[in-house]
N, C-alpha and C. Protein backbone atom coordinates (compact mmCIF):
# COMPACT_ATOMS: atom_id res chain seq x y z
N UNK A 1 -91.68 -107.54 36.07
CA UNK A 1 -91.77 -106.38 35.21
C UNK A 1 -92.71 -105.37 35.85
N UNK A 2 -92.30 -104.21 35.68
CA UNK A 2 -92.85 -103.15 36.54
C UNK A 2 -93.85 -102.32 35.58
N UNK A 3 -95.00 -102.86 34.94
CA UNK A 3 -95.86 -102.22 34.02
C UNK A 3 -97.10 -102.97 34.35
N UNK A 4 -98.18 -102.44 33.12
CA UNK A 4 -99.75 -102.22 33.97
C UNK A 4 -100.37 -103.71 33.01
N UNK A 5 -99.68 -103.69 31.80
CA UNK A 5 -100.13 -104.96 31.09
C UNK A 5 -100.13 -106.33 31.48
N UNK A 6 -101.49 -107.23 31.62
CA UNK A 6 -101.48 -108.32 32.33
C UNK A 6 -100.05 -109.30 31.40
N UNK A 7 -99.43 -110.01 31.98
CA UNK A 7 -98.62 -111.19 31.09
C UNK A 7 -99.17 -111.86 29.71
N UNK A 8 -100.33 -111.79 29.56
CA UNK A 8 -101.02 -112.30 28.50
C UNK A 8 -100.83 -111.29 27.28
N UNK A 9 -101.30 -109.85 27.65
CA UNK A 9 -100.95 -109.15 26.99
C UNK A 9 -99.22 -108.71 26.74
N UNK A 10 -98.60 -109.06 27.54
CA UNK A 10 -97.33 -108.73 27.20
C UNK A 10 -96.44 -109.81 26.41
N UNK A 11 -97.43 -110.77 26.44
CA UNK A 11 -96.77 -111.87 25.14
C UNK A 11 -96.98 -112.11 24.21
N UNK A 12 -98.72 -111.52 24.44
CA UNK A 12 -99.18 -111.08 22.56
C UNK A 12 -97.95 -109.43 21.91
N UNK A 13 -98.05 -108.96 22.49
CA UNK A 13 -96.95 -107.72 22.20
C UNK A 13 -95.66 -108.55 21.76
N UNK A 14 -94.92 -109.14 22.86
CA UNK A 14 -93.68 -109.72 22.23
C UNK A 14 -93.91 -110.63 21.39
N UNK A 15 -94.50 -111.10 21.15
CA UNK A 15 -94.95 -112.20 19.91
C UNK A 15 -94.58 -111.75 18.91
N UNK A 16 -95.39 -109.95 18.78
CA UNK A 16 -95.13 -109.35 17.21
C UNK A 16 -93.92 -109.33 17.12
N UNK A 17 -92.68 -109.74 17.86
CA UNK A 17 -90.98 -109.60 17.53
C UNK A 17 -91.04 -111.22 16.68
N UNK A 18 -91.13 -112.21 17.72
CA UNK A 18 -90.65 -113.58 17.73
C UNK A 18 -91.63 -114.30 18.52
N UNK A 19 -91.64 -115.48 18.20
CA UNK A 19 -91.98 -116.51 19.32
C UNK A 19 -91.51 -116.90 20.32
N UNK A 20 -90.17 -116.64 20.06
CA UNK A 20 -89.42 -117.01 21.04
C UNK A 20 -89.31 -115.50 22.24
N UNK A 21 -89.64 -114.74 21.93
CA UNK A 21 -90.06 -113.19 22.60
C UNK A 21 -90.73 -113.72 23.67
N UNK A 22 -92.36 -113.77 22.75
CA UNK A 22 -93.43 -114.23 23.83
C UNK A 22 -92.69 -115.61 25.15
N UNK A 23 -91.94 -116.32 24.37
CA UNK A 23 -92.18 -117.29 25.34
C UNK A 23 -90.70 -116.86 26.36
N UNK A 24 -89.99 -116.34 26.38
CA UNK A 24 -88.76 -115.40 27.14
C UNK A 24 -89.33 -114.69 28.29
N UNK A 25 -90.88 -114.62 28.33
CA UNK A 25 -91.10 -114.02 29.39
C UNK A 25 -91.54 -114.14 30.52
N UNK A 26 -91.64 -115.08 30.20
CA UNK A 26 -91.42 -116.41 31.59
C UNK A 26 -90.73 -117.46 31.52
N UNK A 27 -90.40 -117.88 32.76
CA UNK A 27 -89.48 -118.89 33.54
C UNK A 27 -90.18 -120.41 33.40
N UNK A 28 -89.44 -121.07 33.73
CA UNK A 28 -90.50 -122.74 33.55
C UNK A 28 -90.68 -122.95 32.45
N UNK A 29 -91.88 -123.70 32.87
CA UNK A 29 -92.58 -124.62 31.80
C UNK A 29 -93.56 -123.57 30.84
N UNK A 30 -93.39 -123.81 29.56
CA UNK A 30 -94.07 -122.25 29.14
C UNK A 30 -94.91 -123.31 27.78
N UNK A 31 -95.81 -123.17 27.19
CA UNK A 31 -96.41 -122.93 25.97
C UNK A 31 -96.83 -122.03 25.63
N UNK A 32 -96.34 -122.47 23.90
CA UNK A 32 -97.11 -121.14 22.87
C UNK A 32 -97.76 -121.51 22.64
N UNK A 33 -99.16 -120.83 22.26
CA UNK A 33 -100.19 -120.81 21.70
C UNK A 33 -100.05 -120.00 20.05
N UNK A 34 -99.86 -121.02 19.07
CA UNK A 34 -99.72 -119.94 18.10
C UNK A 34 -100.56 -119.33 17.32
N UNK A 35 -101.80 -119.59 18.00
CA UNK A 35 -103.29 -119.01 17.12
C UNK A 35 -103.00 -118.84 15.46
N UNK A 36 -104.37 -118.00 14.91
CA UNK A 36 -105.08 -118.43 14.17
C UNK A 36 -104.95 -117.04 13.56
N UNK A 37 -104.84 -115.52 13.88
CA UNK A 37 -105.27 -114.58 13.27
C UNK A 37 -103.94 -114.13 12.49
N UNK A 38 -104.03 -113.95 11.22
CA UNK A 38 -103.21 -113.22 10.16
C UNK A 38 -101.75 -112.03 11.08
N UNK A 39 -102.44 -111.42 12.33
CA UNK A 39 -102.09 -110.52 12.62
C UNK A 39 -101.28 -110.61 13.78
N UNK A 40 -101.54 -112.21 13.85
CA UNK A 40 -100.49 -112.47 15.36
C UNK A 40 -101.63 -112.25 16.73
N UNK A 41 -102.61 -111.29 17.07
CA UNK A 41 -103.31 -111.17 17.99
C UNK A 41 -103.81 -111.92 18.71
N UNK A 42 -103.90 -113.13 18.46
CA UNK A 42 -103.95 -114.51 19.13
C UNK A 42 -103.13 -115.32 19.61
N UNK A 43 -101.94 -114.61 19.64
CA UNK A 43 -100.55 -115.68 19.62
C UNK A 43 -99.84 -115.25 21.09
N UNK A 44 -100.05 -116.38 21.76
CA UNK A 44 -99.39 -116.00 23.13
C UNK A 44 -98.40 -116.92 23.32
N UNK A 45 -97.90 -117.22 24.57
CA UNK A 45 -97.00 -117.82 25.52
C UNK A 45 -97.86 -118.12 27.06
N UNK A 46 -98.05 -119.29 27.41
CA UNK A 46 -98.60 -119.45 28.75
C UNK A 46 -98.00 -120.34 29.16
N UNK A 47 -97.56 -119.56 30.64
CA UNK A 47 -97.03 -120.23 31.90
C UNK A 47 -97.27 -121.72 32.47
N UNK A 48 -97.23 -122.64 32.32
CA UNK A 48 -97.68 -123.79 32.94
C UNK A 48 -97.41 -124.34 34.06
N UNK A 49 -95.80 -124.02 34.56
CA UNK A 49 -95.28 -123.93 35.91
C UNK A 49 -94.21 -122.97 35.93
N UNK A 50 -93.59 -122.56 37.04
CA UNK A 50 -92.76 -121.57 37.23
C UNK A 50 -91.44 -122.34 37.24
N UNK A 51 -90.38 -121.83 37.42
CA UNK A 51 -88.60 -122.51 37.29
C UNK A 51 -88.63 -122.58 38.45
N UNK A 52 -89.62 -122.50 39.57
CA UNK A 52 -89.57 -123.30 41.05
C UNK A 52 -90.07 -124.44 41.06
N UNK A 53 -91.26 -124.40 39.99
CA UNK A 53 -91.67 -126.18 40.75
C UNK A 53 -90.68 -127.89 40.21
N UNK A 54 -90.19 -127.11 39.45
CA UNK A 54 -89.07 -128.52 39.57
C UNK A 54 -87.21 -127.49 38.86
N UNK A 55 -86.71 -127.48 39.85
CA UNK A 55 -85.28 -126.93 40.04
C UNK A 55 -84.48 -127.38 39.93
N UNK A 56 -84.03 -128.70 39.41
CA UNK A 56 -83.46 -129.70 38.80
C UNK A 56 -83.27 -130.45 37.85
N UNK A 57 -84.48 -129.95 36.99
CA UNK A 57 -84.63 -130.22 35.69
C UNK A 57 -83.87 -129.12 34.73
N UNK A 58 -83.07 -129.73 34.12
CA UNK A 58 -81.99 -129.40 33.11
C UNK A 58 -82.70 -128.65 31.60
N UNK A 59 -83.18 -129.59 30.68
CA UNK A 59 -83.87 -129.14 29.45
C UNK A 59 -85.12 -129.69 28.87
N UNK A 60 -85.96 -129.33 27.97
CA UNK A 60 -87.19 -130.12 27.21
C UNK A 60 -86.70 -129.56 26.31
N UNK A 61 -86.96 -129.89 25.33
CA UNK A 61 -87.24 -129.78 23.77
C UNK A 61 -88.70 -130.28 23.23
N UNK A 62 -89.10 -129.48 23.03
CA UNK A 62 -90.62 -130.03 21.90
C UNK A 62 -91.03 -129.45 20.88
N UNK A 63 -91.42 -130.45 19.64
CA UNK A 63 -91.54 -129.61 18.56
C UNK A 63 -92.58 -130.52 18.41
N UNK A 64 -94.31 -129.60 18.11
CA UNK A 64 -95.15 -130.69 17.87
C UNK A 64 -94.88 -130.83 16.24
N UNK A 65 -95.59 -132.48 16.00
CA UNK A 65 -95.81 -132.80 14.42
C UNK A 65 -96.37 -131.87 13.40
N UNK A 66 -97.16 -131.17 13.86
CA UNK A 66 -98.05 -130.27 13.29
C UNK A 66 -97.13 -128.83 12.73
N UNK A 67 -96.28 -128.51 13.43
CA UNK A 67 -95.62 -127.04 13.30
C UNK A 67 -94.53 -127.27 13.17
N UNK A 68 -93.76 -128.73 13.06
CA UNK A 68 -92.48 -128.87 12.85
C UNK A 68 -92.24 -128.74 11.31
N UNK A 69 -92.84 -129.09 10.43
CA UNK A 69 -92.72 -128.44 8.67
C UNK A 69 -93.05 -127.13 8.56
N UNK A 70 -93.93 -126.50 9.30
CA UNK A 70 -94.44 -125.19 9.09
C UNK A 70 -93.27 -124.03 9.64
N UNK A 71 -93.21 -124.20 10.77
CA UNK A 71 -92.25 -122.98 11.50
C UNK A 71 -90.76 -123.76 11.83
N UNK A 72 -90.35 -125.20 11.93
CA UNK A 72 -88.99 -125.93 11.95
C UNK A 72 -88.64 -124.91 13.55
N UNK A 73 -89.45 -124.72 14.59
CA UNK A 73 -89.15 -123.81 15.39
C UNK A 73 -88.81 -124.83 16.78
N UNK A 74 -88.23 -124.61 17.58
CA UNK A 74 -87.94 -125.03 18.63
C UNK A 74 -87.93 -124.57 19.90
N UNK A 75 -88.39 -125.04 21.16
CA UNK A 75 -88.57 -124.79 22.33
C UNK A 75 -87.39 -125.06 23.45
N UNK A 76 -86.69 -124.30 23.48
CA UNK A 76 -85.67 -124.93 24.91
C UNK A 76 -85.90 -123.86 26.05
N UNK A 77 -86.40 -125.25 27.15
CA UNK A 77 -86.51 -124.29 28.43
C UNK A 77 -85.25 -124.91 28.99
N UNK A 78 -85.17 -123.95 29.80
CA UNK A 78 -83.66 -123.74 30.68
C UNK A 78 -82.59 -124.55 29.89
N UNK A 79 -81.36 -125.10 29.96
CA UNK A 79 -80.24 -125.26 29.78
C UNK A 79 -79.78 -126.42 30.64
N UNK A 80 -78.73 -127.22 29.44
CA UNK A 80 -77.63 -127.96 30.74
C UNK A 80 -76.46 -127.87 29.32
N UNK A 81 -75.61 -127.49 30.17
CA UNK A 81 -74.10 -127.80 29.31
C UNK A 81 -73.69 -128.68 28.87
N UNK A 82 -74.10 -129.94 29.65
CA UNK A 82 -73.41 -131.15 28.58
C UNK A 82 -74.52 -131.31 27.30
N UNK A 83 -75.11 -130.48 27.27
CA UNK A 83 -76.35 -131.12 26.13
C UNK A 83 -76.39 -129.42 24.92
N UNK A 84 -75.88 -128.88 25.89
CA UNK A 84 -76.22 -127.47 24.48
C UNK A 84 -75.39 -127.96 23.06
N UNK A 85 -74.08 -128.40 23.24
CA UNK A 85 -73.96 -128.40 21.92
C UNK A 85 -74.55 -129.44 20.75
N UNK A 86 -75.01 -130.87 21.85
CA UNK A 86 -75.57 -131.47 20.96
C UNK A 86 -77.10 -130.80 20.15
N UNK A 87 -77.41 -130.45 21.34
CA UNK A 87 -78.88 -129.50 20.88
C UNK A 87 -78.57 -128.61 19.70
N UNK A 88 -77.76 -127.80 19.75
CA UNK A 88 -77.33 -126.88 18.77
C UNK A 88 -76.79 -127.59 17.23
N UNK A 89 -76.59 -129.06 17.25
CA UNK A 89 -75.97 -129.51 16.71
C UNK A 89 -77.21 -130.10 15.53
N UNK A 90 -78.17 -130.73 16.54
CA UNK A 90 -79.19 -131.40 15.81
C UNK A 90 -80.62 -130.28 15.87
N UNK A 91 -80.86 -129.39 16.16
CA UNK A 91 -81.39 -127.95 15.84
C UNK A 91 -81.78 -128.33 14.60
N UNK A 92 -81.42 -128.34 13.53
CA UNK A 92 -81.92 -128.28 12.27
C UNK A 92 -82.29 -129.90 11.61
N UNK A 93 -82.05 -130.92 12.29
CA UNK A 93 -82.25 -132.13 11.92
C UNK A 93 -83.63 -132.53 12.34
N UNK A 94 -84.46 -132.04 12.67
CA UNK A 94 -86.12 -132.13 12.93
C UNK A 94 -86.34 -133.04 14.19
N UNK A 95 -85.80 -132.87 15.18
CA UNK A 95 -86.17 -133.57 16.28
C UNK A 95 -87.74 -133.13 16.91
N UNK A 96 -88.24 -134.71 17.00
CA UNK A 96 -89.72 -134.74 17.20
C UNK A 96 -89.68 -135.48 18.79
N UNK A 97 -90.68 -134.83 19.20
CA UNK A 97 -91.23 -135.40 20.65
C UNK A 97 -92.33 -135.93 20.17
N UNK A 98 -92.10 -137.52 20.75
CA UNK A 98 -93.24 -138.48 20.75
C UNK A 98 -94.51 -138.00 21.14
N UNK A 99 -94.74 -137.43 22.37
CA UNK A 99 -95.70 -137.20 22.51
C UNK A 99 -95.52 -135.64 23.67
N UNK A 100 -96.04 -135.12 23.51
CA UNK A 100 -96.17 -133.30 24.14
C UNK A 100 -96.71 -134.05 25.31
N UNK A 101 -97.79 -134.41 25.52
CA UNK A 101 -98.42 -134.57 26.59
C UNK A 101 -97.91 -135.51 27.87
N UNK A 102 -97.04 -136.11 27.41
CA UNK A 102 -96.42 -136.96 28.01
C UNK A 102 -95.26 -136.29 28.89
N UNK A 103 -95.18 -135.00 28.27
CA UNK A 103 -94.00 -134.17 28.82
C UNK A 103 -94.34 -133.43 30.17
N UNK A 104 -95.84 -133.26 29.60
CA UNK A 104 -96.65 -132.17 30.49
C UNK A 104 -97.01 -133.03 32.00
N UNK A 105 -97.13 -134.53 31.48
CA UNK A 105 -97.43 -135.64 32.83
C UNK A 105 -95.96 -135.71 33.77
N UNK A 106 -94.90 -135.47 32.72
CA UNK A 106 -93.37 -135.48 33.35
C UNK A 106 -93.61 -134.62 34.41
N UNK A 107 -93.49 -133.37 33.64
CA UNK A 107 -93.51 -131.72 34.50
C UNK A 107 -93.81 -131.79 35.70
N UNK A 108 -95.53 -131.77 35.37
CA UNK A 108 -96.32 -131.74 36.55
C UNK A 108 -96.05 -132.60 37.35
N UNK A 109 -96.00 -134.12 37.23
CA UNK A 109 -95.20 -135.13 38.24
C UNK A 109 -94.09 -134.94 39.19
N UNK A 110 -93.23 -134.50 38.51
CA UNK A 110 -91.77 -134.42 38.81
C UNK A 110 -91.85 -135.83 38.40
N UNK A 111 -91.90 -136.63 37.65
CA UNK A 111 -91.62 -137.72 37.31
C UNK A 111 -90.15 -137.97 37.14
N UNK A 112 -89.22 -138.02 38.01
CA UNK A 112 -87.65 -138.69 37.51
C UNK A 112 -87.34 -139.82 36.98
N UNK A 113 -88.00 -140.74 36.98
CA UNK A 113 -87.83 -142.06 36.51
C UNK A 113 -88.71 -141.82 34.95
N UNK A 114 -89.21 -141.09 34.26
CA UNK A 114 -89.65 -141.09 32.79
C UNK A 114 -88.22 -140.57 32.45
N UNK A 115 -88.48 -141.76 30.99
CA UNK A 115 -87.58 -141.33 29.77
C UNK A 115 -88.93 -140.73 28.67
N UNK A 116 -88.15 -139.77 28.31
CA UNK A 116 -88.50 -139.39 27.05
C UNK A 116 -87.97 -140.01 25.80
N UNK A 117 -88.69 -140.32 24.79
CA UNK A 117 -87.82 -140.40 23.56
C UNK A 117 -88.40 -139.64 22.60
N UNK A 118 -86.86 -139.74 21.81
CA UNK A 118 -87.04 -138.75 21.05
C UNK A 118 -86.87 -138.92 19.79
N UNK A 119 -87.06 -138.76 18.39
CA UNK A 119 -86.86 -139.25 16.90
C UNK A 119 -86.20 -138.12 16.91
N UNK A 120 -85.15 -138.23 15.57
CA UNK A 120 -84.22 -137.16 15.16
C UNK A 120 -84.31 -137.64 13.43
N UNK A 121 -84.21 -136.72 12.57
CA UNK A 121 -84.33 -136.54 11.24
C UNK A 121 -83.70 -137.74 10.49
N UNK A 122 -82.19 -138.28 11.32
CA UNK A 122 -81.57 -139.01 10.80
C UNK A 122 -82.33 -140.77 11.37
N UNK A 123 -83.53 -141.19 11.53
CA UNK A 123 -84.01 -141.97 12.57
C UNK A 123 -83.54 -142.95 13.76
N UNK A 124 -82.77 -142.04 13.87
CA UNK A 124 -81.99 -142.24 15.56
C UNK A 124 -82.62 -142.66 16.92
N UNK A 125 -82.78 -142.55 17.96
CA UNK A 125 -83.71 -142.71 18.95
C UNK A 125 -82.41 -142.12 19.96
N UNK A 126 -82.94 -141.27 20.93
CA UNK A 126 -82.59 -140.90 22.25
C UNK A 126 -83.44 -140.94 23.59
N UNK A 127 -82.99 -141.41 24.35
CA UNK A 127 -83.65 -141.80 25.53
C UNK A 127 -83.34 -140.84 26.76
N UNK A 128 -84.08 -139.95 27.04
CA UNK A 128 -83.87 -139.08 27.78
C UNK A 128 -84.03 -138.93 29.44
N UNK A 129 -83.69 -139.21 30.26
CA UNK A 129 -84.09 -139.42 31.70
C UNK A 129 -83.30 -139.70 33.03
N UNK A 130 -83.48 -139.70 34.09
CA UNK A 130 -82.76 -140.05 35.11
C UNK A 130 -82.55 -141.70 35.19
N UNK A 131 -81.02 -141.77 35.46
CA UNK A 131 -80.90 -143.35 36.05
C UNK A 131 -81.06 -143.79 37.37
């Protein structure tokens, strides 16, 4: 983007649209930060890795425990086709990630051999990972 505002500031700005704004404005691995102030002014999106450091990774989903009753909001970075429609499908069925941090050990790893699992509203289990 060809403007003078650091990224930080340009995701508190898009924030005031959506969350999903702020976090659109970067590539990769992204967290929101959804702060604390009435007014949104605390509420960013930060970069954690770029869509270079792992280029083969398909999708995450994470919804922490904490904000999944509050905002029912969801995170999808990048895409894979055999999985959008299920994603789209169970979108509203409260799919929980065991653990966030565990995702972040994935990331940064390139860990291919972690499964993720995942709870779904209906108490299902999905096992997410390379064979």
């Amino acid at each position: 983007m060809n403007v003078s505002e650091d990224e930080s500031q340009l995701s508190t700005i898009a924030r005031q649209g959506s969350g999903s704004a702020c976090r659109s404005l970067f590539g990769g691995f992204v967290k929101w930060i959804m702060g604390k102030e009435d007014d949104g002014s605390d509420s960013l999106a930060v970069q954690l890795v770029d869509e270079k450091h792992w280029e083969d990774l398909f999708i995450i989903i994470v919804v922490s425990k904490e904000c999944l009753e509050k905002v029912k909001q969801y995170l999808f970075l990048l895409n894979h086709e055999n999985l959008t429609c299920f994603c789209l499908r169970e979108r509203c069925r409260g799919i929980e990630l065991q653990s966030f941090w565990v995702c972040v050990h994935v990331i940064f790893g390139h860990d291919t051999q972690a499964n993720l699992e995942m709870s779904f509203g209906c108490s299902q289990t999905m096992t997410l990972g390379r064979d």
